[in-house]
Protein backbone atom coordinates (compact mmCIF):
# COMPACT_ATOMS: atom_id res chain seq x y z
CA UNK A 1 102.27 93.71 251.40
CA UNK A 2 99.95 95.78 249.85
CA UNK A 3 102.37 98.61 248.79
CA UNK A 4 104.35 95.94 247.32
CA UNK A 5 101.28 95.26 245.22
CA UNK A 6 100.92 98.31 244.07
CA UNK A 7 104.14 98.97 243.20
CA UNK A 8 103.98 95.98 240.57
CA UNK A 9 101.98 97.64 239.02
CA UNK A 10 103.89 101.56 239.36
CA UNK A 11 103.32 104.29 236.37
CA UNK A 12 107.17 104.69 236.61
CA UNK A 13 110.43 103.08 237.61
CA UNK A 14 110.18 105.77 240.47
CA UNK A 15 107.02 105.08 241.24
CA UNK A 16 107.96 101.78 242.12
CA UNK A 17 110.93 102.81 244.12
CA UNK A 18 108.88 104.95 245.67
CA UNK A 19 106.58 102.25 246.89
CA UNK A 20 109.15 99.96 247.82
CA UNK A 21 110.89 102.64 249.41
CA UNK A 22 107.86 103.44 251.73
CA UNK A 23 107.46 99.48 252.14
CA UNK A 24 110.70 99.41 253.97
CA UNK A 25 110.05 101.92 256.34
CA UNK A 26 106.71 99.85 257.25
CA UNK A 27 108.87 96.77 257.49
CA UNK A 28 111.41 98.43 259.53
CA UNK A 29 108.64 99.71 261.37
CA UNK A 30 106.74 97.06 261.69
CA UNK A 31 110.21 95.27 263.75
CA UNK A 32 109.78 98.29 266.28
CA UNK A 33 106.59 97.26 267.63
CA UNK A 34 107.49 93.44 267.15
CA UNK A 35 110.43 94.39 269.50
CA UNK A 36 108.03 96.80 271.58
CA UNK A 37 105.66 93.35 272.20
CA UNK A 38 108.46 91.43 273.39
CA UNK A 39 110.00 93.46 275.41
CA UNK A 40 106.30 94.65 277.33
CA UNK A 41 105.62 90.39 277.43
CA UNK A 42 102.87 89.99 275.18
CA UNK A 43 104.94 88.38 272.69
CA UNK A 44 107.16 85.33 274.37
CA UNK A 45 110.86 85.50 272.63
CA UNK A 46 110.17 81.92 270.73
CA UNK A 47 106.92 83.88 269.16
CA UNK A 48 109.24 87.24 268.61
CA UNK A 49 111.94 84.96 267.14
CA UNK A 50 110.15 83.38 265.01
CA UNK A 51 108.30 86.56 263.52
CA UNK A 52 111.05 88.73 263.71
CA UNK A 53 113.22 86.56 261.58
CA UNK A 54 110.68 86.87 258.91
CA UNK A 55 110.36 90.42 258.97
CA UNK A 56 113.92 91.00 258.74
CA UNK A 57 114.05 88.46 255.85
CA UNK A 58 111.47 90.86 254.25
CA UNK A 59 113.56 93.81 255.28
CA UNK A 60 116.64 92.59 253.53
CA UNK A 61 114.74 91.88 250.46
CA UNK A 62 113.34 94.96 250.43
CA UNK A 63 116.54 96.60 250.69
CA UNK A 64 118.48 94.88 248.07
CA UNK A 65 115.29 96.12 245.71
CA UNK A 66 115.60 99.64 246.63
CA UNK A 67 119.27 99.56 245.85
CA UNK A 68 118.67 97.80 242.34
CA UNK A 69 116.10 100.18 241.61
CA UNK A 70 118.47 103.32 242.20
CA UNK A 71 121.14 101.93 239.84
């Protein structure tokens, strides 16, 4: 979220891909330990579903703005 932020507001078009760049990797990071809590129990799978569906949402997003940024 917050790197998202910032990059709205990026001193270059590679400044914000740079931003949104490293906001993927926290998003795609973020699903590891989402995954990580599930599998150890603390998260039950309706919870992880229900998260995890967002995040990926995010992660797609994300992705498709990385790739328009590039171009």
């Amino acid at each position: 979220g917050a790197l998202v932020r910032e990059a709205e507001f990026g001193e270059s078009k590679a400044d914000f891909r740079s931003k949104m760049s490293i906001a993927l990797k926290e998003a795609n990071e973020t699903d590891y330990w989402l995954n990580l809590l599930k599998d150890t129990g603390y998260l039950t799978e309706k919870m992880f579903q229900s998260i995890s569906d967002d995040c990926l949402e995010l992660i797609k997003i994300l992705v498709a703005t990385v790739k328009t940024t590039k171009q």
